[in-house]
N, C-alpha and C. Protein backbone atom coordinates (compact mmCIF):
# COMPACT_ATOMS: atom_id res chain seq x y z
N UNK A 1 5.34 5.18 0.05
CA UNK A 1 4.46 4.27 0.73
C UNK A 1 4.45 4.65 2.20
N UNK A 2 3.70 4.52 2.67
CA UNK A 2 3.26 4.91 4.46
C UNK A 2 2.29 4.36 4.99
N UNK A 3 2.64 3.63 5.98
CA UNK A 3 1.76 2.15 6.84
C UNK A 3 1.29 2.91 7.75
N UNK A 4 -0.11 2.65 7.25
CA UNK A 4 -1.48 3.58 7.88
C UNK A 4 -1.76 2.45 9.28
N UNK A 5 -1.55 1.35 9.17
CA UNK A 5 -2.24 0.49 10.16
C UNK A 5 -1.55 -0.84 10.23
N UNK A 6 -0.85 -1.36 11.09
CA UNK A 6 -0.44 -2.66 11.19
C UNK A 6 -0.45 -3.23 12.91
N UNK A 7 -1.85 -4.08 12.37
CA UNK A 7 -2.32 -4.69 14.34
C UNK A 7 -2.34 -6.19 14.13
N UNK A 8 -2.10 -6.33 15.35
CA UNK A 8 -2.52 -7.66 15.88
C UNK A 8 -3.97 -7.47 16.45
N UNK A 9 -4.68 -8.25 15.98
CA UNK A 9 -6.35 -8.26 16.82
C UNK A 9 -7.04 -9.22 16.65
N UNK A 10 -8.03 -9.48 17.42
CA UNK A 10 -9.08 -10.47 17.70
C UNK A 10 -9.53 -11.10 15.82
N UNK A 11 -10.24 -9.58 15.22
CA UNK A 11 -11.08 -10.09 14.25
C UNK A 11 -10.56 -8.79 13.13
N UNK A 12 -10.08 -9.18 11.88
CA UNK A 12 -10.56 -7.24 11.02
C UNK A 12 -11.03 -8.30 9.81
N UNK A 13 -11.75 -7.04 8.92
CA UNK A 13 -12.82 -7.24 7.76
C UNK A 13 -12.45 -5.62 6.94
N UNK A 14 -12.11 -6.44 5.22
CA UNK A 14 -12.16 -5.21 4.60
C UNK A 14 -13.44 -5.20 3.64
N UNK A 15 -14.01 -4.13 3.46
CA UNK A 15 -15.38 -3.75 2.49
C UNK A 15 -14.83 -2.63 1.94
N UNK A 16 -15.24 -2.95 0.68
CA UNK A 16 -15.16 -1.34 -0.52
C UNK A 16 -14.41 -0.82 0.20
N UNK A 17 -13.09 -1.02 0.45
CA UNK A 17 -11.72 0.18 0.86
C UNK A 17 -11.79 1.17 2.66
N UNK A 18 -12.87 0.26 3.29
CA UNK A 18 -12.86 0.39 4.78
C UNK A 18 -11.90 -1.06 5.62
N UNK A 19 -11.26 -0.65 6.35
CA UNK A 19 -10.59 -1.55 7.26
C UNK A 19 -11.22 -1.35 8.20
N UNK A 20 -12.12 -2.80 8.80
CA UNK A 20 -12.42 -2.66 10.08
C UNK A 20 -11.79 -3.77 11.07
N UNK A 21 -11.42 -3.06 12.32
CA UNK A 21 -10.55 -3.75 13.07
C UNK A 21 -11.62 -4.23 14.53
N UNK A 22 -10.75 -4.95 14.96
CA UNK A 22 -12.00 -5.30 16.55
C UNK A 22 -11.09 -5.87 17.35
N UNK A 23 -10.16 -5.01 18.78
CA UNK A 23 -9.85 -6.01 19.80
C UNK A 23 -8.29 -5.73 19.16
N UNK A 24 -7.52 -4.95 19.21
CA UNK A 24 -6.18 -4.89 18.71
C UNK A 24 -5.60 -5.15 20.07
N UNK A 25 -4.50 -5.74 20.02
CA UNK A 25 -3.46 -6.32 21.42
C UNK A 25 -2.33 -6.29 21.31
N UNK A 26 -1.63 -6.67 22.04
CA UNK A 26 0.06 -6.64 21.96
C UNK A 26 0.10 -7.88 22.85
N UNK A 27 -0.49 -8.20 23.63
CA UNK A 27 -0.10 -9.78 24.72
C UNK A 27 -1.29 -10.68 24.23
N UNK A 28 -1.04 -11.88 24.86
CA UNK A 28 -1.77 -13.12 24.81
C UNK A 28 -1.28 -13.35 25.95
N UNK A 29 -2.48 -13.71 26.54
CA UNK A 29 -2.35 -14.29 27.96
C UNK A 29 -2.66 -15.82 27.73
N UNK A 30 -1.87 -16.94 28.25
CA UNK A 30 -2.40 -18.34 28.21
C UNK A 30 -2.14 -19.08 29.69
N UNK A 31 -2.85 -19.86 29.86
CA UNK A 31 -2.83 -20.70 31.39
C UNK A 31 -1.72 -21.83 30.96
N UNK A 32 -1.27 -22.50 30.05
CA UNK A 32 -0.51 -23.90 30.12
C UNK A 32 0.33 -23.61 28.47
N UNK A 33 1.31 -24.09 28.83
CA UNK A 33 2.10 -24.44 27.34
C UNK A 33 2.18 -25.92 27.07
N UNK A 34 2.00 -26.32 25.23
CA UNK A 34 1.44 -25.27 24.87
C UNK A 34 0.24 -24.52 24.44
N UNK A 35 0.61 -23.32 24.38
CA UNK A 35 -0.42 -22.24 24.06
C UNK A 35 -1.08 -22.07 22.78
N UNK A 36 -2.36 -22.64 22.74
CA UNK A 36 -3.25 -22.16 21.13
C UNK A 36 -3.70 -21.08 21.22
N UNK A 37 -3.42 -19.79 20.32
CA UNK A 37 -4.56 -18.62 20.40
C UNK A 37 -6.04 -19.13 19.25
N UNK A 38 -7.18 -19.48 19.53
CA UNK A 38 -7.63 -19.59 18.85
C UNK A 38 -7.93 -18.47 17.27
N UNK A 39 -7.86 -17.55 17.65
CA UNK A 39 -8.27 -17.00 16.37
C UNK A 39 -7.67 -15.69 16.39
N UNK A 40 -6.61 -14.98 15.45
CA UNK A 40 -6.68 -13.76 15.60
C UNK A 40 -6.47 -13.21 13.81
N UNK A 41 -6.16 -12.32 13.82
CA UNK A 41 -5.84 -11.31 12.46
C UNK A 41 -4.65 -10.50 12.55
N UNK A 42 -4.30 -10.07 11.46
CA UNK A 42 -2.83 -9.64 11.34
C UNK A 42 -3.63 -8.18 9.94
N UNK A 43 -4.14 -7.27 11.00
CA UNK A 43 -4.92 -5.83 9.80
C UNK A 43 -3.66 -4.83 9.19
N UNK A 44 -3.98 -4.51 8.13
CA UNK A 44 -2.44 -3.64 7.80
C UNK A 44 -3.09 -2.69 6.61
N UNK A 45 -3.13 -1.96 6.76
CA UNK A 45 -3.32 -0.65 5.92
C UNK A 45 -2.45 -0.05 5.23
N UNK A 46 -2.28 0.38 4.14
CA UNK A 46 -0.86 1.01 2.79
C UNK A 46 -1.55 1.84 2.21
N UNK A 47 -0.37 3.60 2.75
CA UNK A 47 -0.87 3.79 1.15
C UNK A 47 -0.10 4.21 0.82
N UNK A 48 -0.15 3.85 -0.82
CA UNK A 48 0.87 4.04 -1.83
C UNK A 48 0.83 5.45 -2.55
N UNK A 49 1.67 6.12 -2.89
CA UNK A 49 1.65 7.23 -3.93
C UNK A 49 1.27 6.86 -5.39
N UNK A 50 1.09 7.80 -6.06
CA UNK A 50 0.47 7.24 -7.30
C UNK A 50 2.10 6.95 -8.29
N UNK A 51 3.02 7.35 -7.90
CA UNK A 51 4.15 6.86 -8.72
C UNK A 51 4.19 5.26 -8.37
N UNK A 52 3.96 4.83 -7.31
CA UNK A 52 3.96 3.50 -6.49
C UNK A 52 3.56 2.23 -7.28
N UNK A 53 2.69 3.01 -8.55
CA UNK A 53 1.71 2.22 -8.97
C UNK A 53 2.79 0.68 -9.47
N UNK A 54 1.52 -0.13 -9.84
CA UNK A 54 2.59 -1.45 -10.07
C UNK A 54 2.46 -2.74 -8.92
N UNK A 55 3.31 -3.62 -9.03
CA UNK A 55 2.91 -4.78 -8.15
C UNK A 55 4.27 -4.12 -7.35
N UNK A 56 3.64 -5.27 -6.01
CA UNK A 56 4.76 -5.21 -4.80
C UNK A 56 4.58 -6.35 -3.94
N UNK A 57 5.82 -6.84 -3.90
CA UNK A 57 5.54 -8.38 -3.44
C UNK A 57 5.64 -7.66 -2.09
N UNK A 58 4.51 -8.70 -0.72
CA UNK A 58 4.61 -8.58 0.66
C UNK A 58 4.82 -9.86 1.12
N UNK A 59 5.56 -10.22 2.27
CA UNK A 59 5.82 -10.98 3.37
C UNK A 59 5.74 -10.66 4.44
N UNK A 60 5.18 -11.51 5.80
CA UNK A 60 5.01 -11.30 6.47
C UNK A 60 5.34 -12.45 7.40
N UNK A 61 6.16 -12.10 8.61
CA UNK A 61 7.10 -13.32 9.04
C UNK A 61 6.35 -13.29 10.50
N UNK A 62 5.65 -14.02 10.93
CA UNK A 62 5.57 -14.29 13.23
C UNK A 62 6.76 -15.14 13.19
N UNK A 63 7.28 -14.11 14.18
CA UNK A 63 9.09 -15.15 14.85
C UNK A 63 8.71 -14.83 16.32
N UNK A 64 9.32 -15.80 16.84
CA UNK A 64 10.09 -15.98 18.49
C UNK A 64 10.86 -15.07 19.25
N UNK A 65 11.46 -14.73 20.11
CA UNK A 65 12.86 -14.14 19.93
C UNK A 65 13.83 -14.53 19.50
N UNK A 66 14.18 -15.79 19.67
CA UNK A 66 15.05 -16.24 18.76
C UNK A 66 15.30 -16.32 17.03
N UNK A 67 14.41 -15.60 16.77
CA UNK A 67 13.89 -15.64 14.95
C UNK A 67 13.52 -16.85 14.28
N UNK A 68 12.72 -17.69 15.30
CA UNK A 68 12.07 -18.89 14.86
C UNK A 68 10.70 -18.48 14.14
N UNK A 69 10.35 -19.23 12.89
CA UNK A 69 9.48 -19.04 12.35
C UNK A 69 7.71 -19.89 13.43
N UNK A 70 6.91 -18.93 13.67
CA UNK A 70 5.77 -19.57 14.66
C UNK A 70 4.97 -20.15 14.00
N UNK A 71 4.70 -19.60 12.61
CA UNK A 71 4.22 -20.28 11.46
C UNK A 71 4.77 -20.22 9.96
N UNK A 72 4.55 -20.60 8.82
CA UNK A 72 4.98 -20.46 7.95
C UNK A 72 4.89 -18.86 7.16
N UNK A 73 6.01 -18.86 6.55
CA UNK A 73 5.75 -17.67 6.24
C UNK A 73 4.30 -17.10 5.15
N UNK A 74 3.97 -15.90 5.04
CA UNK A 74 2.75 -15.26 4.31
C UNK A 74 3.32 -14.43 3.23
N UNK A 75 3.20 -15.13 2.34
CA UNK A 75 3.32 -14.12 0.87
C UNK A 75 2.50 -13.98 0.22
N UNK A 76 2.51 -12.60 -0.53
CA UNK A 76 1.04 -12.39 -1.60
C UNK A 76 1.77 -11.41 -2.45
N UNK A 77 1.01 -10.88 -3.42
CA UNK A 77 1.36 -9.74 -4.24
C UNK A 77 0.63 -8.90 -3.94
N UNK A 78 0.89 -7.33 -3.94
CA UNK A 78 -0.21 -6.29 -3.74
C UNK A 78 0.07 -5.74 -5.53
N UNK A 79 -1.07 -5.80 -5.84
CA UNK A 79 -1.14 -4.88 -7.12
C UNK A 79 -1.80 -3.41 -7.36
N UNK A 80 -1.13 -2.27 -7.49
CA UNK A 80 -1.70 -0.71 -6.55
C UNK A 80 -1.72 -0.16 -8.32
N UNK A 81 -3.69 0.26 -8.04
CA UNK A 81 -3.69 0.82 -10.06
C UNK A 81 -4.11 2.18 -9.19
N UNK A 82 -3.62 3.37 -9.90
CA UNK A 82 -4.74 4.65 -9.84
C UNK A 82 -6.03 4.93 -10.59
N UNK A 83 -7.21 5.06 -9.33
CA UNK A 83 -8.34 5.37 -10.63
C UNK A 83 -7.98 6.88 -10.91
N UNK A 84 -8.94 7.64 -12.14
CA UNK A 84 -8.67 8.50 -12.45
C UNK A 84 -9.19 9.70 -11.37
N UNK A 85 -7.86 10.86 -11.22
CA UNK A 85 -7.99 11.84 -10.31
C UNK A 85 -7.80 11.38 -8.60
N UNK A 86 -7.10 10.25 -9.01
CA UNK A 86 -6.47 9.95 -7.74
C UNK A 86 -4.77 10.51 -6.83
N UNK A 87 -5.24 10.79 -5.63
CA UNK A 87 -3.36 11.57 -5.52
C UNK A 87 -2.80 10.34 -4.85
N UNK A 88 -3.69 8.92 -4.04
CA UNK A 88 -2.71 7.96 -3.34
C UNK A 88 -3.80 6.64 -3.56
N UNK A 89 -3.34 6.13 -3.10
CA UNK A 89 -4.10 4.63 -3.10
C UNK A 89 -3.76 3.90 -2.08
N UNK A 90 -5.07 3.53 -1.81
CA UNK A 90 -4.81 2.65 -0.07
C UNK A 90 -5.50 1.22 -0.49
N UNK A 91 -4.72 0.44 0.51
CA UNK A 91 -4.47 -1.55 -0.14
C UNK A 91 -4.65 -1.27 1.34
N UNK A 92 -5.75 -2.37 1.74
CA UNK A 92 -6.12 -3.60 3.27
C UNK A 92 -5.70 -4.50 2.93
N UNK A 93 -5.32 -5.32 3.48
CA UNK A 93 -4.79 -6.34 3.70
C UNK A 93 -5.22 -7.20 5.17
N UNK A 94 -5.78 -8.14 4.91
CA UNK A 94 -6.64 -8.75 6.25
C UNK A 94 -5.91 -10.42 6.05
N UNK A 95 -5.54 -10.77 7.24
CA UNK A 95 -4.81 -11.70 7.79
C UNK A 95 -5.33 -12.59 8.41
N UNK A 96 -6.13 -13.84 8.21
CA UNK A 96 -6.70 -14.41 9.54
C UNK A 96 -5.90 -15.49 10.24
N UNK A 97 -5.42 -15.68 11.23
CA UNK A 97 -4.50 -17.27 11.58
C UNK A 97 -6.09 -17.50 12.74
N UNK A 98 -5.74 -18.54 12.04
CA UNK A 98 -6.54 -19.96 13.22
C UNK A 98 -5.66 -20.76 14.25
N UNK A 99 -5.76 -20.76 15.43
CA UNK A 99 -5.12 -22.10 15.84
C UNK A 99 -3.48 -21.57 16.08
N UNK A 100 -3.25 -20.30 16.11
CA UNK A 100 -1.98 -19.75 16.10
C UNK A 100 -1.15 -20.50 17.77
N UNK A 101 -0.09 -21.32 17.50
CA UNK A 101 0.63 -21.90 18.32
C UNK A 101 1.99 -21.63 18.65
N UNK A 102 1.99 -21.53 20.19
CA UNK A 102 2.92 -20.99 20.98
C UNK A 102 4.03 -21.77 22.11
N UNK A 103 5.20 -22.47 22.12
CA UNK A 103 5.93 -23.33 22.50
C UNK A 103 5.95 -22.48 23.84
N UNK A 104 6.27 -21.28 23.90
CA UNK A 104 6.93 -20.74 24.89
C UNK A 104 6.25 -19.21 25.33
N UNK A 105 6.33 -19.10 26.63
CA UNK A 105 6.11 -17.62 26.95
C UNK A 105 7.19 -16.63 26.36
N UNK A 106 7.10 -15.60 26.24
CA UNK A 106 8.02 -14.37 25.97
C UNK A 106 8.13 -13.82 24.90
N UNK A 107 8.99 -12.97 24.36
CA UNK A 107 8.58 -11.91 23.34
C UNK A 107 8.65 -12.68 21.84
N UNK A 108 7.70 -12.27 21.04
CA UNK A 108 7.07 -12.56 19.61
C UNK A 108 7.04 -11.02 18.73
N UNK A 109 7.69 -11.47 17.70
CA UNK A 109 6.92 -10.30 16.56
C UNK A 109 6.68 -10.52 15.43
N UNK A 110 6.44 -9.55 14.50
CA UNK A 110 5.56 -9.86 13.28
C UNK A 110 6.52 -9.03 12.09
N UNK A 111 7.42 -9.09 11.28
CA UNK A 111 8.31 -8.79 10.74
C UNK A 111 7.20 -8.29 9.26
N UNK A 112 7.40 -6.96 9.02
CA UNK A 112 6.70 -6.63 7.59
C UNK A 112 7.67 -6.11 6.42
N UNK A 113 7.60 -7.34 5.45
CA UNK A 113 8.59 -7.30 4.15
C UNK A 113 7.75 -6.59 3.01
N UNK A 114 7.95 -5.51 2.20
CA UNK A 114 7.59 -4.98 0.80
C UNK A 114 8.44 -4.74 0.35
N UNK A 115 8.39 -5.22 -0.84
CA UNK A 115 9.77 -5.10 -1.97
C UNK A 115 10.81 -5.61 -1.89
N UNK A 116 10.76 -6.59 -0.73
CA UNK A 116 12.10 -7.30 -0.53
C UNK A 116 12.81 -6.34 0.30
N UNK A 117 12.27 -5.28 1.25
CA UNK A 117 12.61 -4.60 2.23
C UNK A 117 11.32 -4.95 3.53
N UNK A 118 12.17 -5.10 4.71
CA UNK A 118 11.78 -5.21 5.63
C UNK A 118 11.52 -3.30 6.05
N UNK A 119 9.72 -3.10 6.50
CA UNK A 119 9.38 -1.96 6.66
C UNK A 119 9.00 -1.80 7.71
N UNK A 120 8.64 -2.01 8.37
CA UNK A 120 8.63 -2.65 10.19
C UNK A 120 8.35 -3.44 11.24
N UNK A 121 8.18 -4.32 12.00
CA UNK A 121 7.64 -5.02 12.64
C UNK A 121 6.30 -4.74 14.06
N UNK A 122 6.14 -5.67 14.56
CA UNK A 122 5.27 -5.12 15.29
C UNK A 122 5.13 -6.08 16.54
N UNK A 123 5.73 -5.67 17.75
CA UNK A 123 6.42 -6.91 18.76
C UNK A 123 4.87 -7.08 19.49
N UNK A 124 5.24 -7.98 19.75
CA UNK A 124 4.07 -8.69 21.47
C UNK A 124 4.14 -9.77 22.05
N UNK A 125 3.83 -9.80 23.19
CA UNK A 125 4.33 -10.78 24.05
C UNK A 125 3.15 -11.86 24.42
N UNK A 126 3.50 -13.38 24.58
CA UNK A 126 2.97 -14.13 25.08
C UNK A 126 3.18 -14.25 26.66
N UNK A 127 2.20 -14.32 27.57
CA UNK A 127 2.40 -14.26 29.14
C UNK A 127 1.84 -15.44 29.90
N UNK A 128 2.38 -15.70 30.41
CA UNK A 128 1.56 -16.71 31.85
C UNK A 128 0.49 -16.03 32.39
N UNK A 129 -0.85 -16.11 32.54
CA UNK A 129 -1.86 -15.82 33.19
C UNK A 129 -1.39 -15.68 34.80
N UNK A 130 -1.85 -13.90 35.49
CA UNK A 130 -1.34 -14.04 36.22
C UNK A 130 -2.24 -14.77 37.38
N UNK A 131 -1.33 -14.74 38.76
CA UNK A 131 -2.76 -15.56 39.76
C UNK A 131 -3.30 -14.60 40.50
């Protein structure tokens, strides 16, 4: 397995096996705590080998620095078939949070679980707007 794409961004959309992304970031800037981001996405791209085939449970954790959960956690199943004369298979995965809420300025990340293995995360920071 090899993680083709894992962003934080404004907006992504998958069609017939295209990931489209818009506005990828690492900060949030907010004026007052606390902080609502109104709208963002969590885009993530996989691809699997064709031995891979089969289900694979994913989780996906936003923590604090302290390893506070920012929202509840995200579980799904990915189910990866080969069509015929295939050598890999690629799974999107599109994420939308609404309303994503923030107690505190400072560092945030996004913890990525498959198989009951944590495969990497992806840090960013919330900031005070500067003056």
């Amino acid at each position: 397995m090899n993680i083709e794409a894992f962003l934080l961004c404004d907006a992504a959309t998958e069609q017939q096996g295209k990931l489209n992304v818009l506005g990828a970031f690492d900060t949030i800037y907010a004026k007052q705590l606390p902080a609502i981001h109104p709208a963002c996405a969590i885009a993530l791209r996989i691809r699997f080998e064709i031995s891979e085939e089969g289900d694979h449970p994913v989780k996906i954790l936003v923590i604090d620095e302290d390893a506070r959960p920012v929202v509840p956690k995200l579980e799904g199943n990915v189910n990866v078939k080969a069509g015929e004369g295939m050598n890999s298979i690629i799974t999107n995965l599109v994420l939308n949070i609404q309303r994503l809420k923030f107690e505190k300025y400072g560092q945030y990340r996004i913890d990525l679980t498959i198989d009951n293995q944590t495969i990497t995360d992806l840090p960013f920071t919330v900031r005070e707007i500067p003056n």
